[in-house]
PDB file of N, CA and C in Angstrom:
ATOM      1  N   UNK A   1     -32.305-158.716 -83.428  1.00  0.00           N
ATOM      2  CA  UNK A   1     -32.200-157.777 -84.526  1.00  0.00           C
ATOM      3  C   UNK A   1     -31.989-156.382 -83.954  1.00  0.00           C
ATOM      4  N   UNK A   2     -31.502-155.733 -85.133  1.00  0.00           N
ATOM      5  CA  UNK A   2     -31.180-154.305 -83.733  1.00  0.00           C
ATOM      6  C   UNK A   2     -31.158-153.263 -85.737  1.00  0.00           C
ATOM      7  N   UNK A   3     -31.347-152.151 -85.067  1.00  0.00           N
ATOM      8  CA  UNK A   3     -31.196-151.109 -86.487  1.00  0.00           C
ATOM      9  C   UNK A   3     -29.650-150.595 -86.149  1.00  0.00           C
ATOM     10  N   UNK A   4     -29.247-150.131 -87.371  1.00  0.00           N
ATOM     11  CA  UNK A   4     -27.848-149.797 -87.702  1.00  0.00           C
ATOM     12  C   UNK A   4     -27.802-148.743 -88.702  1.00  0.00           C
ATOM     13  N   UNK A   5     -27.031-147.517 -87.646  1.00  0.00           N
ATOM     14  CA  UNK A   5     -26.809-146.397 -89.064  1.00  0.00           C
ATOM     15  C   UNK A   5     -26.127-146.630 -89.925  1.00  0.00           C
ATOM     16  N   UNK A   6     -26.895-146.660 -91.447  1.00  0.00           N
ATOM     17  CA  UNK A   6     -25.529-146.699 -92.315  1.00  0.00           C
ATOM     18  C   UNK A   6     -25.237-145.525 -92.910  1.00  0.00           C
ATOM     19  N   UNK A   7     -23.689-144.935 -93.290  1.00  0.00           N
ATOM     20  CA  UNK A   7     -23.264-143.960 -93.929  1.00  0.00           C
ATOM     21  C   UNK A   7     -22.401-144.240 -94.766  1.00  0.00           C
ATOM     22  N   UNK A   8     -22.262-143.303 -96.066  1.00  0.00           N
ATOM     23  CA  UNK A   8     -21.342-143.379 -96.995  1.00  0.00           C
ATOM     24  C   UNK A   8     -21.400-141.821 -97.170  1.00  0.00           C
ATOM     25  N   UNK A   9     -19.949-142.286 -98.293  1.00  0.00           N
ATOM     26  CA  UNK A   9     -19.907-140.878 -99.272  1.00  0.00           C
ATOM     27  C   UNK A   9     -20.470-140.483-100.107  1.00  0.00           C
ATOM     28  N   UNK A  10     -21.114-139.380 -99.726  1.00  0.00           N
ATOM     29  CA  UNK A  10     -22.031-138.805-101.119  1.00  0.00           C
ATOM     30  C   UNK A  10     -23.443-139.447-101.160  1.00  0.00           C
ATOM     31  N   UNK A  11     -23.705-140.168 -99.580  1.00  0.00           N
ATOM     32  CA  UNK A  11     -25.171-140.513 -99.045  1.00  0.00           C
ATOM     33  C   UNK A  11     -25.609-140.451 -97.915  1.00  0.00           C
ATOM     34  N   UNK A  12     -26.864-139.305 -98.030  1.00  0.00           N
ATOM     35  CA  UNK A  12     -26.983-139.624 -96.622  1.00  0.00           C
ATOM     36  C   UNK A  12     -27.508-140.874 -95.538  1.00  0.00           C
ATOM     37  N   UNK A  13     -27.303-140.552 -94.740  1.00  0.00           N
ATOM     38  CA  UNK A  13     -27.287-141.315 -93.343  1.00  0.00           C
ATOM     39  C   UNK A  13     -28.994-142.513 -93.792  1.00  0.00           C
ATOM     40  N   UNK A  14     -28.826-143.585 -93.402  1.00  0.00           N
ATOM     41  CA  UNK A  14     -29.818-144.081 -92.965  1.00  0.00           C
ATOM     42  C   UNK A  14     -30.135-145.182 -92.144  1.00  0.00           C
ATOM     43  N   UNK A  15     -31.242-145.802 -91.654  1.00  0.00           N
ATOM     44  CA  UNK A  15     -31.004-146.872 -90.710  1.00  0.00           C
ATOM     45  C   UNK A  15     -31.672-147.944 -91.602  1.00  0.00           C
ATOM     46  N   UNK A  16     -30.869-149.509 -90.944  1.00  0.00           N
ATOM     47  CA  UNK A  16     -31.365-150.686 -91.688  1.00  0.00           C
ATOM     48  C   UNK A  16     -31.123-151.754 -90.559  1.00  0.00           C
ATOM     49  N   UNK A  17     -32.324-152.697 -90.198  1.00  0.00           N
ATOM     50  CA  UNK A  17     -32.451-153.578 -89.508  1.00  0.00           C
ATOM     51  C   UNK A  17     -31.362-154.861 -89.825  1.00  0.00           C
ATOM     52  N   UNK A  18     -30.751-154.928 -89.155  1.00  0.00           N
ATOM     53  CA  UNK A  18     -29.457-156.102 -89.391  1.00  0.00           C
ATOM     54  C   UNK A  18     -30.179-157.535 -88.404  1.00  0.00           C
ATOM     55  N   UNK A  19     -29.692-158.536 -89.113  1.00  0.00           N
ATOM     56  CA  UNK A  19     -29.992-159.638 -88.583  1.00  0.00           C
ATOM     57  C   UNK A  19     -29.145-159.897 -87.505  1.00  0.00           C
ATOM     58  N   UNK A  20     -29.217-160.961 -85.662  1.00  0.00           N
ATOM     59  CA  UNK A  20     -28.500-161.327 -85.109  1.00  0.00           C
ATOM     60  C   UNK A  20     -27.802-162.511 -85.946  1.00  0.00           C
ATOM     61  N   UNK A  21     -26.737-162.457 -86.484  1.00  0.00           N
ATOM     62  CA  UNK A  21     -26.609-163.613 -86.676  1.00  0.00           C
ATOM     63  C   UNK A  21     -25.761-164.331 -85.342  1.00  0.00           C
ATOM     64  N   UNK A  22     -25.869-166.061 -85.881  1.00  0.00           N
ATOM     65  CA  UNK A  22     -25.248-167.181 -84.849  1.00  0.00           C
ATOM     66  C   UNK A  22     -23.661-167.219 -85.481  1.00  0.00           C
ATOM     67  N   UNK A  23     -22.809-168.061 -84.745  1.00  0.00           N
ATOM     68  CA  UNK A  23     -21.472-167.897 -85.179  1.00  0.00           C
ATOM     69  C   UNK A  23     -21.343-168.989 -86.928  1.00  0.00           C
ATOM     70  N   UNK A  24     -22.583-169.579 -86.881  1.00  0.00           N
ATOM     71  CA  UNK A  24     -22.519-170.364 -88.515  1.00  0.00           C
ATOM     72  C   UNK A  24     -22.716-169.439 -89.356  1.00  0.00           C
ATOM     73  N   UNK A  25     -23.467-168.420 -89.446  1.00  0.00           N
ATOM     74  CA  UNK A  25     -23.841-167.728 -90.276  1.00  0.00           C
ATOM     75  C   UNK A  25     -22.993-166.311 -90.677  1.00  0.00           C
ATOM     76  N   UNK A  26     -22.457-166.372 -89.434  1.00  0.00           N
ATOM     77  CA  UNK A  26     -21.177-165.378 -89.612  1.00  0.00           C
ATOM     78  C   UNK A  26     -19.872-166.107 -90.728  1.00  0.00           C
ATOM     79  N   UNK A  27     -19.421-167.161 -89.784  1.00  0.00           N
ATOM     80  CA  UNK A  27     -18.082-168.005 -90.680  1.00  0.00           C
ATOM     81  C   UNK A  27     -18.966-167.780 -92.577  1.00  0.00           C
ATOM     82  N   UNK A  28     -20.423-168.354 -92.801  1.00  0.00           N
ATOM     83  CA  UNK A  28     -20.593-168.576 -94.017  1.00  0.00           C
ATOM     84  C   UNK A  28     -20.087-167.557 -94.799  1.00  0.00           C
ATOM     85  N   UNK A  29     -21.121-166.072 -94.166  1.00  0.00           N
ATOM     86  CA  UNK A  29     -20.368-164.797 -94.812  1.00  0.00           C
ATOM     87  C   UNK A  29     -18.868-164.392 -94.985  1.00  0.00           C
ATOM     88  N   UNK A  30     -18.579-164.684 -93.828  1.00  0.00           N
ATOM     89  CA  UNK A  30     -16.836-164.686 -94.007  1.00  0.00           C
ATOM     90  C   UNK A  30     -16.398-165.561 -94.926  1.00  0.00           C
ATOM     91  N   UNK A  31     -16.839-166.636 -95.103  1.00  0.00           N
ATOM     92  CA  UNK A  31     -16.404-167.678 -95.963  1.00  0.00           C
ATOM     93  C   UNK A  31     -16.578-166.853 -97.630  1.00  0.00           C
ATOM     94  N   UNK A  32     -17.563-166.456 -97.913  1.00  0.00           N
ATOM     95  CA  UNK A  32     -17.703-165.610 -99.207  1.00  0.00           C
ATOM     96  C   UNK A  32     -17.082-164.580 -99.401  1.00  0.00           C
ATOM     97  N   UNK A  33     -16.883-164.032 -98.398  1.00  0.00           N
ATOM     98  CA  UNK A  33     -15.970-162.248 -98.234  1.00  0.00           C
ATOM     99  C   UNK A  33     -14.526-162.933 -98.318  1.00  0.00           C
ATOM    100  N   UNK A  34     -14.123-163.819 -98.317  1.00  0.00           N
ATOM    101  CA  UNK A  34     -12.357-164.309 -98.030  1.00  0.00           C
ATOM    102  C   UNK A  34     -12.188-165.446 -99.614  1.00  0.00           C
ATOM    103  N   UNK A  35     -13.333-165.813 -99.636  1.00  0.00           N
ATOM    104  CA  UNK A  35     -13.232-167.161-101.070  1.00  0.00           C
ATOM    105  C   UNK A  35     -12.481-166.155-102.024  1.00  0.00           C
ATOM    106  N   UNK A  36     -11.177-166.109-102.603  1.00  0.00           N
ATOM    107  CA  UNK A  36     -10.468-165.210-103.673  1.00  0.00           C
ATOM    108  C   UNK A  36     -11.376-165.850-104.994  1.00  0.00           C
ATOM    109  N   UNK A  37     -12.164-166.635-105.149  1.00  0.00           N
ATOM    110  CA  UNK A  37     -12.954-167.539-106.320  1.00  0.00           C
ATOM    111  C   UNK A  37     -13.994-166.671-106.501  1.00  0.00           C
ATOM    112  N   UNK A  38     -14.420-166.330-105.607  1.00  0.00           N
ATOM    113  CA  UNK A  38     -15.777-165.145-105.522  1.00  0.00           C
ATOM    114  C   UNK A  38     -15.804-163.785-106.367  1.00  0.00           C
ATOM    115  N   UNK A  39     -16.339-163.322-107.171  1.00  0.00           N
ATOM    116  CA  UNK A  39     -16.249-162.327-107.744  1.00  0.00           C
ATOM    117  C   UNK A  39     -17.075-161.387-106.569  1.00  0.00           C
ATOM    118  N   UNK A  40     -16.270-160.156-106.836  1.00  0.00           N
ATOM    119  CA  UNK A  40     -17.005-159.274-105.613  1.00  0.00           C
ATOM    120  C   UNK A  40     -18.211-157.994-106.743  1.00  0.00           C
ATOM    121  N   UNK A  41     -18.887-158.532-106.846  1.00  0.00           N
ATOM    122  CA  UNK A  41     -19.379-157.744-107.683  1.00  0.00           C
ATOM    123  C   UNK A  41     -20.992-157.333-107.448  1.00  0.00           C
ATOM    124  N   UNK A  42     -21.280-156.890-107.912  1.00  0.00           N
ATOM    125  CA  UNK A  42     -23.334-156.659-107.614  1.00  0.00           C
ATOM    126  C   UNK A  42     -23.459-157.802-106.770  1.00  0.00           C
ATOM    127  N   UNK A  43     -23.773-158.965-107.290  1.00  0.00           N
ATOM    128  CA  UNK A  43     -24.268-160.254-106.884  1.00  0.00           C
ATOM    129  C   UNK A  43     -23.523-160.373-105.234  1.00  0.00           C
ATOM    130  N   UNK A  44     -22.411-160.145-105.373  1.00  0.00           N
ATOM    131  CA  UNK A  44     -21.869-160.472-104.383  1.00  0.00           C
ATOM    132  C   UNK A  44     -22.324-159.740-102.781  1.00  0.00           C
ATOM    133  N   UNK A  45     -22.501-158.400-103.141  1.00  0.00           N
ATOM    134  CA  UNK A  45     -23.049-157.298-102.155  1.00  0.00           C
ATOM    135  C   UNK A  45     -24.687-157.676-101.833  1.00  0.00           C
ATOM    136  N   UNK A  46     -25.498-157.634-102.915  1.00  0.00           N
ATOM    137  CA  UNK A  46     -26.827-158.787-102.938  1.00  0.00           C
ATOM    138  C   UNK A  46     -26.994-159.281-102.173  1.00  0.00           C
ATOM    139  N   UNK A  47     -25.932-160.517-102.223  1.00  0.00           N
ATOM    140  CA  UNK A  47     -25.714-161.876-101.007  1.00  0.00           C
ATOM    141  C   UNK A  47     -25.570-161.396 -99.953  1.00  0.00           C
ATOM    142  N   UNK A  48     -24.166-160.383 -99.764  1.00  0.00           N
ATOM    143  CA  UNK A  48     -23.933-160.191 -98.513  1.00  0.00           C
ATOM    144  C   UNK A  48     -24.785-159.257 -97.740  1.00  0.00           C
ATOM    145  N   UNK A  49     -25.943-158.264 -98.294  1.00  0.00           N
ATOM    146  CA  UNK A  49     -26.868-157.716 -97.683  1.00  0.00           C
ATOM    147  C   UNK A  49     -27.976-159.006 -97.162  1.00  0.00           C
ATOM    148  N   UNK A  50     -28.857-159.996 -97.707  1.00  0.00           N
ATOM    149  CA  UNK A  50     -29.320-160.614 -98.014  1.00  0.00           C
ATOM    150  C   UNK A  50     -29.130-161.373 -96.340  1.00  0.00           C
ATOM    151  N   UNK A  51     -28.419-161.575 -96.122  1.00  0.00           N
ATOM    152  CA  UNK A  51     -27.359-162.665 -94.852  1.00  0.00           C
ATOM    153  C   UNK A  51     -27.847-162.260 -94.052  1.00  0.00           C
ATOM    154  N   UNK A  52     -27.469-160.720 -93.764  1.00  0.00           N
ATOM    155  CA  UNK A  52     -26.829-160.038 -92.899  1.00  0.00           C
ATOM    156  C   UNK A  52     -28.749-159.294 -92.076  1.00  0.00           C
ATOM    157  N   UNK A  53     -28.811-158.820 -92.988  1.00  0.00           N
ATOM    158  CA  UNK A  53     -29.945-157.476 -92.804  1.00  0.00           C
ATOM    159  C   UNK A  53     -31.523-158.467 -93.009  1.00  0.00           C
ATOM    160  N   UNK A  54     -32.689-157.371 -92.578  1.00  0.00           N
ATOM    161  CA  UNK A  54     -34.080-157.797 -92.624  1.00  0.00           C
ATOM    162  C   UNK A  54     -34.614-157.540 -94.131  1.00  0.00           C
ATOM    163  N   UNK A  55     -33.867-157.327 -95.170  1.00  0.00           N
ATOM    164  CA  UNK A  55     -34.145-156.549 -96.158  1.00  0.00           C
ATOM    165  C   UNK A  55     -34.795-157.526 -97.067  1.00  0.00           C
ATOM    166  N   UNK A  56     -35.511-157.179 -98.122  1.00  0.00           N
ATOM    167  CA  UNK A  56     -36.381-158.371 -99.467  1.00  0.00           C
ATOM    168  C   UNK A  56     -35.812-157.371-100.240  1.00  0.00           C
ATOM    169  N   UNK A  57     -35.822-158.180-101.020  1.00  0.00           N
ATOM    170  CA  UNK A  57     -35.144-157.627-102.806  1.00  0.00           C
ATOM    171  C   UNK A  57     -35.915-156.591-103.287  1.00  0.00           C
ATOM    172  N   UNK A  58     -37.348-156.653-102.896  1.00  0.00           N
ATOM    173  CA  UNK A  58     -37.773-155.323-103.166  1.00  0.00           C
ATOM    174  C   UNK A  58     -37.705-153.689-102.349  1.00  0.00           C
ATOM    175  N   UNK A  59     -37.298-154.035-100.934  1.00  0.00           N
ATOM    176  CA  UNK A  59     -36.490-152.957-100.448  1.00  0.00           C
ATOM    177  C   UNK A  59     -35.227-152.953-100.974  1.00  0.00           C
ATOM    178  N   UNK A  60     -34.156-153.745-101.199  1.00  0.00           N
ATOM    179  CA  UNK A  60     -33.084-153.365-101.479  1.00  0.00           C
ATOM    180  C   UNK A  60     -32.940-152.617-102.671  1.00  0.00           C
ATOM    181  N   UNK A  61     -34.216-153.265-103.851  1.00  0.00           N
ATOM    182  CA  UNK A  61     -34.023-152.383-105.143  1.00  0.00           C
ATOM    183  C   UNK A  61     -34.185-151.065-105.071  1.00  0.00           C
ATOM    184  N   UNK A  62     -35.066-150.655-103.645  1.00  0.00           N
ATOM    185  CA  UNK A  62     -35.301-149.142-103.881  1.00  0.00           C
ATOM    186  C   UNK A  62     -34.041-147.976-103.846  1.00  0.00           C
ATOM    187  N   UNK A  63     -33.077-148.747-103.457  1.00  0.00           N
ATOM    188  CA  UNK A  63     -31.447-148.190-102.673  1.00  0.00           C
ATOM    189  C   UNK A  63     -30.944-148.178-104.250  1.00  0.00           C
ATOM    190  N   UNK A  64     -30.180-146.907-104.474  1.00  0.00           N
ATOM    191  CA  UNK A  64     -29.423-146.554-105.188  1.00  0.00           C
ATOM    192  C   UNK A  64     -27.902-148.019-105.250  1.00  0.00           C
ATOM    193  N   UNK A  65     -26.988-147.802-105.924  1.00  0.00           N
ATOM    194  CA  UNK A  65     -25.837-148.752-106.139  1.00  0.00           C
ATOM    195  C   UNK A  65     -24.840-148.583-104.768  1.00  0.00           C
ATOM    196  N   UNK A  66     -24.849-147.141-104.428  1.00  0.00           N
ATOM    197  CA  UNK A  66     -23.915-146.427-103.407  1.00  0.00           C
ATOM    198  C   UNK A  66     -24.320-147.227-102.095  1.00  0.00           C
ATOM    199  N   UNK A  67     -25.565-146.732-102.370  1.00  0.00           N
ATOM    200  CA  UNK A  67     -26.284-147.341-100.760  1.00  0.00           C
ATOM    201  C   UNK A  67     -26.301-148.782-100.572  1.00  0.00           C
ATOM    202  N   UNK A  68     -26.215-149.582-101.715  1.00  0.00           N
ATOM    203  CA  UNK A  68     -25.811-150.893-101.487  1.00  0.00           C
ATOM    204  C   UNK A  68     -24.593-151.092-101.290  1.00  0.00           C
ATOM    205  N   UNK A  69     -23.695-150.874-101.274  1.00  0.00           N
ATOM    206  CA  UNK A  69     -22.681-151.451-101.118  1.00  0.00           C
ATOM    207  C   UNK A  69     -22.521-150.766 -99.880  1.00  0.00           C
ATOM    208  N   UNK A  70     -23.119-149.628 -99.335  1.00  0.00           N
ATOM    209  CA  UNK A  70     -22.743-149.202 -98.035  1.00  0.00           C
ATOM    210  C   UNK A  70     -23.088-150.305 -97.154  1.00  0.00           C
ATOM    211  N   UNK A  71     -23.994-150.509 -97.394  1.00  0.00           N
ATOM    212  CA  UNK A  71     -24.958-151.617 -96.646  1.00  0.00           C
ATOM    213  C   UNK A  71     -24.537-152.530 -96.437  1.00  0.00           C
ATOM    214  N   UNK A  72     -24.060-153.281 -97.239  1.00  0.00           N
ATOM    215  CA  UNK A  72     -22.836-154.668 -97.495  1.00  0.00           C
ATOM    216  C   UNK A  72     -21.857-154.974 -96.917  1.00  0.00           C
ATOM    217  N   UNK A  73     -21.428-153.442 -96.666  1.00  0.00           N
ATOM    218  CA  UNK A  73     -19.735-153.311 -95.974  1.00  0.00           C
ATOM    219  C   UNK A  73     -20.228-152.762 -94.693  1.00  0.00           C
ATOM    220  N   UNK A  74     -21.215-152.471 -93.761  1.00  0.00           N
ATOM    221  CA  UNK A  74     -21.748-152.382 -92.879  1.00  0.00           C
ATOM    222  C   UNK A  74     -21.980-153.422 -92.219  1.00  0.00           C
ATOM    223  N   UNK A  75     -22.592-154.421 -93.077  1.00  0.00           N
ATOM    224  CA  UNK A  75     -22.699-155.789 -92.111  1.00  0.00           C
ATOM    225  C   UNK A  75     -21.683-156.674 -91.998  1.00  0.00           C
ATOM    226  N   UNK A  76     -20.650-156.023 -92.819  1.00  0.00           N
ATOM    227  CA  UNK A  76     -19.093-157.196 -92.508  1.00  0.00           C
ATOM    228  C   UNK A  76     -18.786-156.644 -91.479  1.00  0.00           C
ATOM    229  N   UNK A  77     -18.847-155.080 -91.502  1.00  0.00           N
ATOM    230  CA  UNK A  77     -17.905-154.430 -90.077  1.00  0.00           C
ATOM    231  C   UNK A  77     -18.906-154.621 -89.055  1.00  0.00           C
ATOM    232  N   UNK A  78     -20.105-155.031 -89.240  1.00  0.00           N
ATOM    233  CA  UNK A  78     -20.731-154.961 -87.837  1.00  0.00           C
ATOM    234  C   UNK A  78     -20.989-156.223 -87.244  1.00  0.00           C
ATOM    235  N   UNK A  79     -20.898-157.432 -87.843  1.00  0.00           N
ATOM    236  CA  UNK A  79     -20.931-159.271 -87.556  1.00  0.00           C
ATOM    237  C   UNK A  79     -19.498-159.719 -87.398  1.00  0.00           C
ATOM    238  N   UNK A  80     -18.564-158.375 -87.824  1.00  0.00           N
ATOM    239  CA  UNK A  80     -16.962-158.777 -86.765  1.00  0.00           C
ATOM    240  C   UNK A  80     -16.606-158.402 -85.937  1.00  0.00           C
ATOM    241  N   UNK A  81     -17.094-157.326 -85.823  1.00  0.00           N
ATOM    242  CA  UNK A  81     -17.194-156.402 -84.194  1.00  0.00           C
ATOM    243  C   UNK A  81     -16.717-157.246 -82.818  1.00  0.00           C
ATOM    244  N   UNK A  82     -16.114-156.868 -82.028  1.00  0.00           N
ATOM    245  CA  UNK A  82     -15.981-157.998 -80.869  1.00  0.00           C
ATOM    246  C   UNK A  82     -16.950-157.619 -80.101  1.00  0.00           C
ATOM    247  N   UNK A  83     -17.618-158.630 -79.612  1.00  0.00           N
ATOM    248  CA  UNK A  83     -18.518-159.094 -79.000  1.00  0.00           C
ATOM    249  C   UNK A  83     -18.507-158.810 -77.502  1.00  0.00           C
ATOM    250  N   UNK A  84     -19.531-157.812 -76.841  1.00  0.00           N
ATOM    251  CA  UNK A  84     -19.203-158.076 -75.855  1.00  0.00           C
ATOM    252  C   UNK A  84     -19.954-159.031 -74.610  1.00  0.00           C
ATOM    253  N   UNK A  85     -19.221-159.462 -73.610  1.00  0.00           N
ATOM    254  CA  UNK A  85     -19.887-160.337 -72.655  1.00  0.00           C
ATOM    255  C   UNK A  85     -21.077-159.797 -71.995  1.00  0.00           C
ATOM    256  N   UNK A  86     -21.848-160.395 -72.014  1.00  0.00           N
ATOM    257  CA  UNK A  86     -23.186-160.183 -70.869  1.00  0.00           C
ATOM    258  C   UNK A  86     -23.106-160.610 -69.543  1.00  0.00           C
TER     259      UNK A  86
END
């Protein structure tokens, strides 16, 4: 697990514990972020925080709408990232 700044527009800066994920748990998310069947909507950002991050529904509720979806689109760009070798 590692913390991750997140930023948006019109919010400031904050940090949120992201999960390591394994390469299954990555494809799943990708699998939901690419399904065109998927509505991308509240629920959808929900999920994809949910995956990704250390967060419970009752931290996430404390986050404004902005800050969720920052959050959401933080852990797509940060579980595709290339990887580097050890």
């Amino acid at each position: 697990m590692s913390k991750v700044k997140v930023e948006g527009e019109g919010i400031k800066a904050f940090e949120v514990e992201f999960k390591e994920l394994n390469l299954t748990q990555r494809a799943e998310i990708n699998d939901i972020i690419f399904d065109t069947d998927v509505k991308k909507n509240f629920s959808f950002w929900l999920d994809i925080i949910k995956r990704g991050t250390t967060l419970t529904d009752d931290d996430i509720h404390n986050y404004s709408n902005d800050e969720i979806y920052s959050i959401g689109a933080k852990v797509i760009l940060e579980m595709n990232k290339k990887k580097l070798k050890k």
